[in-house]
C-alpha atoms as a PDB file:
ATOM      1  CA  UNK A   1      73.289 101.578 136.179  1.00  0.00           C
ATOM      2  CA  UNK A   2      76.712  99.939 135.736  1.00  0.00           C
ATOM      3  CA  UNK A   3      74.572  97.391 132.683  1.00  0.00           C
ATOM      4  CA  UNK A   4      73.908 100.614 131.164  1.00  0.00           C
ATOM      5  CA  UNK A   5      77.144 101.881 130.665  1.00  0.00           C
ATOM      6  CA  UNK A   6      78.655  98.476 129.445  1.00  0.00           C
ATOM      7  CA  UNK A   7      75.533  98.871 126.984  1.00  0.00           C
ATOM      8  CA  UNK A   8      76.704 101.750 125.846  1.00  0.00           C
ATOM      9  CA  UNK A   9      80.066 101.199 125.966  1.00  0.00           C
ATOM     10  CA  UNK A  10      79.521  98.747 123.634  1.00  0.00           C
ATOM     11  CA  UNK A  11      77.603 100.884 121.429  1.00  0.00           C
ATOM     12  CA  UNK A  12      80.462 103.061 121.284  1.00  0.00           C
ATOM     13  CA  UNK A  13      82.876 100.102 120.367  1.00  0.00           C
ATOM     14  CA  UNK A  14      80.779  99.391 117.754  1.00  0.00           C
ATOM     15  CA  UNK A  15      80.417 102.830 116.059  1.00  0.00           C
ATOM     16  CA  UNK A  16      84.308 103.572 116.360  1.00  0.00           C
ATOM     17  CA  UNK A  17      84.832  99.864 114.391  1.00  0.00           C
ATOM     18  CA  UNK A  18      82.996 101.606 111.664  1.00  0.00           C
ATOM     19  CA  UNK A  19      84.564 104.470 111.775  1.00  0.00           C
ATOM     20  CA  UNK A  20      88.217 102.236 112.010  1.00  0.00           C
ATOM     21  CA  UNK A  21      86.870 100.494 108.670  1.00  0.00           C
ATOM     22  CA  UNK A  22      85.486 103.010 106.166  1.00  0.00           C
ATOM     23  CA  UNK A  23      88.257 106.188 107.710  1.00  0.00           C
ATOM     24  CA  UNK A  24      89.388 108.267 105.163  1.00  0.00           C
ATOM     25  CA  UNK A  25      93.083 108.013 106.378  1.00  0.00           C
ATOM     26  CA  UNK A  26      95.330 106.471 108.428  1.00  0.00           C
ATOM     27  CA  UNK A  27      95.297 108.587 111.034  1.00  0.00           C
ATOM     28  CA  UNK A  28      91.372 108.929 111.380  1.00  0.00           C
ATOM     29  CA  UNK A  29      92.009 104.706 111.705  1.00  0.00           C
ATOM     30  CA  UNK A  30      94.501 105.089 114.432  1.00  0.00           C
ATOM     31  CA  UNK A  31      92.256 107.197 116.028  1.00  0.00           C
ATOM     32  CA  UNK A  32      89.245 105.028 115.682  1.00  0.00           C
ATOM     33  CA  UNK A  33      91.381 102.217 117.069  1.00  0.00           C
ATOM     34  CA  UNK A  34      92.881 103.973 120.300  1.00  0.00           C
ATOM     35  CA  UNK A  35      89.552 105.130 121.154  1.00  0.00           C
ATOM     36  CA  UNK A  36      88.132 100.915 120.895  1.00  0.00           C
ATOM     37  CA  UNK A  37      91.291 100.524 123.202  1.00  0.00           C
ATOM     38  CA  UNK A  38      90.085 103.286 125.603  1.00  0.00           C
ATOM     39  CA  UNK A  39      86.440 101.794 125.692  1.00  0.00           C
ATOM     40  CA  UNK A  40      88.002  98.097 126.184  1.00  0.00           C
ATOM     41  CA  UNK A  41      89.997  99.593 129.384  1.00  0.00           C
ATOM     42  CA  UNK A  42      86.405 100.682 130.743  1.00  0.00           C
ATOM     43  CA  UNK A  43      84.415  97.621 129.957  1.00  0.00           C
ATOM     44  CA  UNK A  44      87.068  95.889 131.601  1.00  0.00           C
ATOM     45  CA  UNK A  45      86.964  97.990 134.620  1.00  0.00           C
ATOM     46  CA  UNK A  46      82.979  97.828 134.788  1.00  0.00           C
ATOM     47  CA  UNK A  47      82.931  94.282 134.398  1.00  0.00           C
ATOM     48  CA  UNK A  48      85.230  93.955 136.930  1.00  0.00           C
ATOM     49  CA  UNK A  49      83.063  95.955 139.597  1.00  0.00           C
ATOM     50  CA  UNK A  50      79.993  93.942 138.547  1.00  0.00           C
ATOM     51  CA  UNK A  51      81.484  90.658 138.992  1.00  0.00           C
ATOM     52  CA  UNK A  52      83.248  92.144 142.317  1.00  0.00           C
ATOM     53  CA  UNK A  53      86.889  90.806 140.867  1.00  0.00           C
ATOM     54  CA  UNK A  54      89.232  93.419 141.576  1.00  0.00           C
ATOM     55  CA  UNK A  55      91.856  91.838 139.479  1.00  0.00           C
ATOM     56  CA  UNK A  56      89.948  93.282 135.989  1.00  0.00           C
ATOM     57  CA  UNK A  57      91.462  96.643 137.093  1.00  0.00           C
ATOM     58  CA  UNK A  58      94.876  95.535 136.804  1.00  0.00           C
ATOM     59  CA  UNK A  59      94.270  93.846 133.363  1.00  0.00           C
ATOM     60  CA  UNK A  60      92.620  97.028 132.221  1.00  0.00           C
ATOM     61  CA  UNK A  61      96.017  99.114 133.961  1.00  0.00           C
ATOM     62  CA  UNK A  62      97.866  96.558 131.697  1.00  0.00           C
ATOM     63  CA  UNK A  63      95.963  96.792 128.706  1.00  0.00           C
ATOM     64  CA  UNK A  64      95.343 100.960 128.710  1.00  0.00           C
ATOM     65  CA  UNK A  65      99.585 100.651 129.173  1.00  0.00           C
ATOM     66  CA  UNK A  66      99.484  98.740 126.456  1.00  0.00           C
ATOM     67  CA  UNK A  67      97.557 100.598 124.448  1.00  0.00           C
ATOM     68  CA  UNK A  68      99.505 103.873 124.698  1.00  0.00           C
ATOM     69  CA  UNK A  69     102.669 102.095 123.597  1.00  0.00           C
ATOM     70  CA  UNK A  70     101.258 100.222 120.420  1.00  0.00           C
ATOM     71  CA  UNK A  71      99.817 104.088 119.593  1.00  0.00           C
ATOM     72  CA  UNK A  72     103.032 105.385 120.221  1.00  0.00           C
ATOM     73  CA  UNK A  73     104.754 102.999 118.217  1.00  0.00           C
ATOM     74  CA  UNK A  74     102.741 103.155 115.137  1.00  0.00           C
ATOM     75  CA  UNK A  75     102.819 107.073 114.846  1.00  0.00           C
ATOM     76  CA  UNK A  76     106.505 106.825 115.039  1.00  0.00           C
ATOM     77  CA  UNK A  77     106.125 104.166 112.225  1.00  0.00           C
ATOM     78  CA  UNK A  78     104.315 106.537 109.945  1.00  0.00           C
ATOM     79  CA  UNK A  79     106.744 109.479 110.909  1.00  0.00           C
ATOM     80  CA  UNK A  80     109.676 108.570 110.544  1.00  0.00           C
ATOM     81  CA  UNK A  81     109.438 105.442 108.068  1.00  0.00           C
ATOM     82  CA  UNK A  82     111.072 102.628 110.484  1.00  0.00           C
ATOM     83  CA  UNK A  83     110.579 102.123 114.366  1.00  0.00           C
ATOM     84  CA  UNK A  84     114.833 101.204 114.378  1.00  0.00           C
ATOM     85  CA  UNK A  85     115.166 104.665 113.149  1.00  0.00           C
ATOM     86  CA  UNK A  86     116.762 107.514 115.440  1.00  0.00           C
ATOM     87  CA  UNK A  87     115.464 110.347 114.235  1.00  0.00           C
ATOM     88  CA  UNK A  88     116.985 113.391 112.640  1.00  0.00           C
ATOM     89  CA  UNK A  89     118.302 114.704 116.223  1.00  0.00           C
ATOM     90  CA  UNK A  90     121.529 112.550 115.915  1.00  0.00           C
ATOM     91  CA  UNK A  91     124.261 113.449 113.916  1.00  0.00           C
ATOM     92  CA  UNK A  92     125.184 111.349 111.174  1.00  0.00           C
ATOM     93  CA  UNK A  93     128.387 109.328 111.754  1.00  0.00           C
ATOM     94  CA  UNK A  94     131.722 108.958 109.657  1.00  0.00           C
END
């Protein structure tokens, strides 16, 4: 049961690196890519229960933490132009 779903977990890794190559913009890319981190936290987390090594979980924890950072990160990049940037709720300074 637990081979199955890494099968297809890798299945599904595989068909969202296709859709991370040939995306039609950035955003379908970033997508494509935070859903192969999403998969990598499971895989982690089933290979962890089928080797019976509880320590997986916390990589995957670590990794999934991560993951939503890097995401954040990049759509802030594309948004405002520069992760140093503010944003436009400061006022400017003399």
């Amino acid at each position: 049961m637990f081979a199955a779903a890494t099968l297809l977990l890798l299945v599904t890794v595989s068909l969202t690196l296709v859709r991370a190559v040939i995306g039609p913009s950035v955003f379908d890319r970033l997508l494509a890519t935070n859903t192969i981190g999403t998969c990598t936290v499971l895989l982690l987390a089933v290979i962890g229960f089928l080797t019976e090594r509880p320590e997986f979980l916390d990589l995957a924890l670590v990794y999934g933490l991560l993951n939503v950072i890097g995401t954040v990160a990049v759509l802030k990049f594309f948004r405002q132009g520069s992760l140093g940037d503010p944003g436009s709720d400061e006022k400017a300074r003399p």
